[in-house]
C-alpha atoms as a PDB file:
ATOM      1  CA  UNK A   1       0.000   0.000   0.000  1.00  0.00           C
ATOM      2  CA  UNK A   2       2.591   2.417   0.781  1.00  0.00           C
ATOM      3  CA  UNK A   3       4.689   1.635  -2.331  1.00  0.00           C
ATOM      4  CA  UNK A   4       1.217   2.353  -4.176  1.00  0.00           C
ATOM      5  CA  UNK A   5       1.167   5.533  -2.767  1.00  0.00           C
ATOM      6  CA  UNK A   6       4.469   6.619  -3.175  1.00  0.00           C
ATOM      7  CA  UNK A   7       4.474   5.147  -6.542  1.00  0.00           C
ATOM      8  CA  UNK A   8       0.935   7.509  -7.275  1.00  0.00           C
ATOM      9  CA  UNK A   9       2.577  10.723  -5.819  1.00  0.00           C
ATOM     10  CA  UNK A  10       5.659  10.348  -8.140  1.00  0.00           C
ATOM     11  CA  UNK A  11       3.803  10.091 -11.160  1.00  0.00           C
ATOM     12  CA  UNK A  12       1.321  13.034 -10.096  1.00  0.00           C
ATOM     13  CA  UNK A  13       4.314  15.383  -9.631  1.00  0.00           C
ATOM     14  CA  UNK A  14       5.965  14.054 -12.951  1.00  0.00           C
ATOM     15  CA  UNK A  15       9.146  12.180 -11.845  1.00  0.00           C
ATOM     16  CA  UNK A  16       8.143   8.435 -12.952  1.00  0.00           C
ATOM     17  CA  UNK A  17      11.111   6.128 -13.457  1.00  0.00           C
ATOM     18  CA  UNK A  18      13.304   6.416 -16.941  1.00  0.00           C
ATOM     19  CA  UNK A  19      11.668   4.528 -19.335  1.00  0.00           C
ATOM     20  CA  UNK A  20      14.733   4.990 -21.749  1.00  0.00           C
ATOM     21  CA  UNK A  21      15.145   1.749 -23.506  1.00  0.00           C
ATOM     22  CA  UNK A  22      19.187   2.790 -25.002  1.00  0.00           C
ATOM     23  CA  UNK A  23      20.649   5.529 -22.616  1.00  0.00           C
ATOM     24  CA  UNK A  24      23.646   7.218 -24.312  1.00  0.00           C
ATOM     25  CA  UNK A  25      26.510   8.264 -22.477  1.00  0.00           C
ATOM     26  CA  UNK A  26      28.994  11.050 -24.351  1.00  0.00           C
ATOM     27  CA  UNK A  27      32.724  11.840 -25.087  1.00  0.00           C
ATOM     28  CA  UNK A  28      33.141  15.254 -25.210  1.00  0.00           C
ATOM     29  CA  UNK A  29      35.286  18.755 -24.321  1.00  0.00           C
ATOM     30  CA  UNK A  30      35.970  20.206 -21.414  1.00  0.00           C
ATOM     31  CA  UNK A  31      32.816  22.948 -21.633  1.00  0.00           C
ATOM     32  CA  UNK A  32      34.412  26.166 -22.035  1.00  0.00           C
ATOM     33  CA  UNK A  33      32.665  27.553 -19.162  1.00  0.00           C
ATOM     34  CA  UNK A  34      34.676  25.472 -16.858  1.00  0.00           C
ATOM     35  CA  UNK A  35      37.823  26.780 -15.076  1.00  0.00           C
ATOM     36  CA  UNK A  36      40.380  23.905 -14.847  1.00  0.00           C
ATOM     37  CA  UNK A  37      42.853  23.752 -12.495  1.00  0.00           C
ATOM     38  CA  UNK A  38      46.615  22.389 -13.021  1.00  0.00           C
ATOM     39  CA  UNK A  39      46.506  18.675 -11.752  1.00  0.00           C
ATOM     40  CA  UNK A  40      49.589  20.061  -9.234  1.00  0.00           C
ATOM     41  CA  UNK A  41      47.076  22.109  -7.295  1.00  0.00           C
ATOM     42  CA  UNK A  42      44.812  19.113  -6.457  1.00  0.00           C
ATOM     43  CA  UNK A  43      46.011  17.371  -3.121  1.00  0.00           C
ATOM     44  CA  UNK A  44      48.167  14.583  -3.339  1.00  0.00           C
ATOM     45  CA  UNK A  45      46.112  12.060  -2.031  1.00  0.00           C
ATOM     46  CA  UNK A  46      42.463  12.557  -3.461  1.00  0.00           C
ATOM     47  CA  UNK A  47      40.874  15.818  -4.202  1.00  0.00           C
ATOM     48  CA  UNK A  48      37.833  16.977  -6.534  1.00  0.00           C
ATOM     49  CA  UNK A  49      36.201  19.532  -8.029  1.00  0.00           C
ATOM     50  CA  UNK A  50      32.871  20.236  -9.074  1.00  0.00           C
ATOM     51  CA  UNK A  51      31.110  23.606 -11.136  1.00  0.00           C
ATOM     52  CA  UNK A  52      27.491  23.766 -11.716  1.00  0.00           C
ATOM     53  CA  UNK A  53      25.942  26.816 -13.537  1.00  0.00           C
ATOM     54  CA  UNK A  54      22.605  27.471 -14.430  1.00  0.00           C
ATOM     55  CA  UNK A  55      21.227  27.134 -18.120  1.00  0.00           C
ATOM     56  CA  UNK A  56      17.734  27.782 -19.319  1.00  0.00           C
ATOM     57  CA  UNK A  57      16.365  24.812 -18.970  1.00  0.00           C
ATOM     58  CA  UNK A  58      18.020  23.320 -15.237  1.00  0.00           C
ATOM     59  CA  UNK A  59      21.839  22.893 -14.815  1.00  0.00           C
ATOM     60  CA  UNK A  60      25.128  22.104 -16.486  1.00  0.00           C
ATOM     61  CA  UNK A  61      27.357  19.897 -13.797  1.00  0.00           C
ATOM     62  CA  UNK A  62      31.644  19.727 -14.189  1.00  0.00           C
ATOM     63  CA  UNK A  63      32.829  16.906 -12.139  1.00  0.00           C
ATOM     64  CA  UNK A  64      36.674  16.322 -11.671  1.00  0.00           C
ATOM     65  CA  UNK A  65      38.451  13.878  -9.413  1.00  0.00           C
ATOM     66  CA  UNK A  66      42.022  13.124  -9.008  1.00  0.00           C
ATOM     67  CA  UNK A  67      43.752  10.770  -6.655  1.00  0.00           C
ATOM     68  CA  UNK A  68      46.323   8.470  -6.505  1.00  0.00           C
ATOM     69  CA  UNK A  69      46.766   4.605  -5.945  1.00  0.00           C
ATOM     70  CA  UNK A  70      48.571   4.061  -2.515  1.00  0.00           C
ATOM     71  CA  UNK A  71      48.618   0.172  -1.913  1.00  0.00           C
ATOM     72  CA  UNK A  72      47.575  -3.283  -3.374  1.00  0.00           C
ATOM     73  CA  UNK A  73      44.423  -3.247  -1.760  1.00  0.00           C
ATOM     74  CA  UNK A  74      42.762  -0.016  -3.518  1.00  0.00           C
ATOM     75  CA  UNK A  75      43.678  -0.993  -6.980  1.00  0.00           C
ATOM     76  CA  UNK A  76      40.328  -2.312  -7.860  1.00  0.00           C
ATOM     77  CA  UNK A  77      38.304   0.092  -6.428  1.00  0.00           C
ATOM     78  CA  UNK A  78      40.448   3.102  -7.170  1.00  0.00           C
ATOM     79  CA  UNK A  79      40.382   1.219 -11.194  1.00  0.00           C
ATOM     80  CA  UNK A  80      36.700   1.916 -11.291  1.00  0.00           C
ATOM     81  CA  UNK A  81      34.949   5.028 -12.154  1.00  0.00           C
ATOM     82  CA  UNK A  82      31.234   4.717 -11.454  1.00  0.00           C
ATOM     83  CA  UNK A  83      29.695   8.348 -12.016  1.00  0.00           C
ATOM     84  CA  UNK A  84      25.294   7.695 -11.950  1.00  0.00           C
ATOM     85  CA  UNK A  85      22.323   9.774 -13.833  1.00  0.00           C
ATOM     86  CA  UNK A  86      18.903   9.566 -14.643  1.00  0.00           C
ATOM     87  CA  UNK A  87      18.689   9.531 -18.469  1.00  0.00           C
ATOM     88  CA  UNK A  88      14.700  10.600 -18.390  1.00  0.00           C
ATOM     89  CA  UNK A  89      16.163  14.168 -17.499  1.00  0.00           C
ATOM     90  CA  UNK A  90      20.127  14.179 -17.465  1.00  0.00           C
ATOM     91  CA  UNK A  91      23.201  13.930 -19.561  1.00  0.00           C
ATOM     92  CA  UNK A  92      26.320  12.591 -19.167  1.00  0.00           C
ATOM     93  CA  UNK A  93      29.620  13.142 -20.716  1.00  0.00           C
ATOM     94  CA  UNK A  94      33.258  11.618 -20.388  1.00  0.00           C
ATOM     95  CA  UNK A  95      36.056  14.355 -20.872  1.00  0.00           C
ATOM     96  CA  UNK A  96      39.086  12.897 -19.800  1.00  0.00           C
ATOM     97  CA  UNK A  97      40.034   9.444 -17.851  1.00  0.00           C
ATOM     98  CA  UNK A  98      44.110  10.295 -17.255  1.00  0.00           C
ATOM     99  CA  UNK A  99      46.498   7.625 -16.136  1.00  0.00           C
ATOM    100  CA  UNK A 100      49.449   8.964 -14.561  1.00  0.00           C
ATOM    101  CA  UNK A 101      52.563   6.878 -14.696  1.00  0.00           C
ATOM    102  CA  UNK A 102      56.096   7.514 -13.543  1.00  0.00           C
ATOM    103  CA  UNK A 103      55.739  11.094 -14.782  1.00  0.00           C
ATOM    104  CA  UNK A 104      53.495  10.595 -18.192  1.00  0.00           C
ATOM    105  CA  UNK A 105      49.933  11.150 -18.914  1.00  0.00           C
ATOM    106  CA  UNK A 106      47.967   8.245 -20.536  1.00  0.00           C
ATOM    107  CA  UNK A 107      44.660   8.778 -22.422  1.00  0.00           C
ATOM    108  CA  UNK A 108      42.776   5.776 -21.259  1.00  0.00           C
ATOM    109  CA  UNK A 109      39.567   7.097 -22.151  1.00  0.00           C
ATOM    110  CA  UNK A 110      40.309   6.880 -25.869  1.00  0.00           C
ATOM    111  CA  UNK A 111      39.826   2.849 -25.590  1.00  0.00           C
ATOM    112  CA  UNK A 112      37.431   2.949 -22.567  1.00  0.00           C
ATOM    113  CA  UNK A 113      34.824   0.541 -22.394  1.00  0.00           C
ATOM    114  CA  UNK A 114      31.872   2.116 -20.603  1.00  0.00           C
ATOM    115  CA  UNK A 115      29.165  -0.388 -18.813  1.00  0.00           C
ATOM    116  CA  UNK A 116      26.154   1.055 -18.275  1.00  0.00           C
ATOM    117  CA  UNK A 117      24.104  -0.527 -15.009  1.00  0.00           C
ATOM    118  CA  UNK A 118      20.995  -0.345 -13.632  1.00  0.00           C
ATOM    119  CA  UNK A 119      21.419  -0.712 -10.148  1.00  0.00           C
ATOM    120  CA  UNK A 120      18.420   0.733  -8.605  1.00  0.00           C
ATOM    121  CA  UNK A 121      19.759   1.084  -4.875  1.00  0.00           C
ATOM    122  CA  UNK A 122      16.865   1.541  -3.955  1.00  0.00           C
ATOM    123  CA  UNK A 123      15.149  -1.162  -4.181  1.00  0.00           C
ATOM    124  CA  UNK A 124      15.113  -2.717  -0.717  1.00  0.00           C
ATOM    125  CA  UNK A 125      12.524  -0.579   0.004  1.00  0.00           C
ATOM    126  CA  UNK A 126      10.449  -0.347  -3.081  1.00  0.00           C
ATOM    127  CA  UNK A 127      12.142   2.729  -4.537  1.00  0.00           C
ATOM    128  CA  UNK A 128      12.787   2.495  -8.038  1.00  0.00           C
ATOM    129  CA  UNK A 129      14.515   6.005  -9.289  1.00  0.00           C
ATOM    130  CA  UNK A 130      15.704   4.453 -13.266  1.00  0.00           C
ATOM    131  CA  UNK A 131      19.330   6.064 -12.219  1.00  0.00           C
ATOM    132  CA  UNK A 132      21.938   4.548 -14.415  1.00  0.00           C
ATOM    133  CA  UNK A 133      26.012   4.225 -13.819  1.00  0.00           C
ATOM    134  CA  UNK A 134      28.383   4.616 -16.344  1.00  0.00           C
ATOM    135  CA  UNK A 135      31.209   2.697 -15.412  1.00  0.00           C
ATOM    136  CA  UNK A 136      34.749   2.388 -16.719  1.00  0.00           C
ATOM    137  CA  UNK A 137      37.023  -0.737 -15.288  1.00  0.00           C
ATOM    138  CA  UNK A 138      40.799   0.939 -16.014  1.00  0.00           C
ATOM    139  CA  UNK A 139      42.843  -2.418 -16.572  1.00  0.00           C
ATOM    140  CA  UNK A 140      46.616  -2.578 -15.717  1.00  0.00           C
ATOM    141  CA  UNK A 141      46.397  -0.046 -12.890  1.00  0.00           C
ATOM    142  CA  UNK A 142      50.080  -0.130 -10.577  1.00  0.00           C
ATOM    143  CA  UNK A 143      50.380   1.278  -7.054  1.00  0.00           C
ATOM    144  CA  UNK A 144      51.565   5.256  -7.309  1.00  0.00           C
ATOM    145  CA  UNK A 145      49.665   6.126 -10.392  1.00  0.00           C
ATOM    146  CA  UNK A 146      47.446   8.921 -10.312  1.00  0.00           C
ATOM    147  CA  UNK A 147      43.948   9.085 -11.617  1.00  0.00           C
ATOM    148  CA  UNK A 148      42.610  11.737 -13.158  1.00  0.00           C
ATOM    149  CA  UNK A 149      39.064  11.944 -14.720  1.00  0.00           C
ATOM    150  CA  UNK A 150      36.057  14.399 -15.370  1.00  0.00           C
ATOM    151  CA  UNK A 151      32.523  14.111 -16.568  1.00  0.00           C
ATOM    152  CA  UNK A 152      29.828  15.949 -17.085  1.00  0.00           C
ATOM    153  CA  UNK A 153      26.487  16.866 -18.099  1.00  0.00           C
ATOM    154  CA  UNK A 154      23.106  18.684 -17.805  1.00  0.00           C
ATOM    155  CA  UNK A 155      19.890  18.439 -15.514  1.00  0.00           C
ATOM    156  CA  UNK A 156      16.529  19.432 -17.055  1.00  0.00           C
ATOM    157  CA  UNK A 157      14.472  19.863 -14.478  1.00  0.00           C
ATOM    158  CA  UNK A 158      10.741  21.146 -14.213  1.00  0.00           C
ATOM    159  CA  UNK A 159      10.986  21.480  -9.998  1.00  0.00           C
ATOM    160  CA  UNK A 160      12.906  24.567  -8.872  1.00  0.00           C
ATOM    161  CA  UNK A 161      14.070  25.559 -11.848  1.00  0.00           C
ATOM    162  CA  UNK A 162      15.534  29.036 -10.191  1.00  0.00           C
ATOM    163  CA  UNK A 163      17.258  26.457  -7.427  1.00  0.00           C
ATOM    164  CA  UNK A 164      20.216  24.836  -7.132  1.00  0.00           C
ATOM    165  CA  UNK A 165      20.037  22.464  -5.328  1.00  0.00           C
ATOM    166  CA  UNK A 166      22.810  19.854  -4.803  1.00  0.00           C
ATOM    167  CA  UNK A 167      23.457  16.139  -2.823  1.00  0.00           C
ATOM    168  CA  UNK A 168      27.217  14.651  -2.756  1.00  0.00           C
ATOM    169  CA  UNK A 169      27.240  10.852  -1.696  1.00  0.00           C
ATOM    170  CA  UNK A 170      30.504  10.901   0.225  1.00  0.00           C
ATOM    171  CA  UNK A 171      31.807   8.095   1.821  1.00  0.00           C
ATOM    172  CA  UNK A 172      34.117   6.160  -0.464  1.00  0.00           C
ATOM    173  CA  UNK A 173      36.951   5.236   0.735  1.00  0.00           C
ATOM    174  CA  UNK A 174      40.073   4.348  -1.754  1.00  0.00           C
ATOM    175  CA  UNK A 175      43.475   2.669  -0.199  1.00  0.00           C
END
């Protein structure tokens, strides 16, 4: 009964669950809005950064992270970048996936597989939200490399449109 209702006031405000059958996830440019910083001002150990601005119909989103591998046991996780959207009313564009190794940068989005996955964490307790993550699996990933990778995209959105409003799922911890 509760789903029911839940499920009812979603679709009355608009927000029902993608129903995209082939979401499509970009390579692009660096916008030129975006002000990049030199990888040297980043920390050395993990740092990000992330610019939203508004545009006429919701938000554009720049999302950088750089950080680097520091023992055996965070080489899988720290090989796999997982950034999520909902395709009913977001984007999402690669820019750069940057390996760096003893001192040179390697373009490993160029060859990039990207996954796409339906995870729905939400689903435990009936909450279907259609989110999707694009992931990349970098393969032959050595301890003291540096990751380096950006994406972005846009939000159309109907709710707030004079808002920003933004959630960051922290957490993650890479060894």
């Amino acid at each position: 009964m509760k789903f029911r209702a839940v499920a009812a006031l979603l679709f009355l405000l608009g927000l029902t669950p993608a129903q995209a059958a082939d979401p499509e996830v970009g390579i692009t440019v660096v916008p030129p809005w975006v002000e990049q910083l030199p990888l040297e001002e980043f920390r050395s150990d993990r740092s990000n950064d992330r610019q939203v601005r508004k545009s006429d119909t919701g938000l554009e989103l720049f999302a950088r992270l750089a950080y680097q591998v520091i023992d055996r046991t965070g080489l899988e996780s720290s090989a796999t970048i997982a950034p999520v959207f909902d395709p009913e009313d977001e984007s999402l564009s690669f820019h750069f996936v940057r390996v760096i190794r003893d001192g040179q940068v390697i373009d490993r989005l160029e060859n990039a597989e990207i996954s796409l996955l339906r995870q729905e964490e939400g689903l435990d307790i009936s909450l279907i939200d259609g989110a999707i993550t694009a992931m990349i699996q970098l393969e032959d990933m050595r301890v003291g490399e540096i990751i380096d990778y950006a994406y972005g995209g846009a939000a159309d959105t109907q709710l707030w449109r004079d808002e920003i409003v933004e959630v960051d799922k922290v957490g993650r911890e890479l060894k």
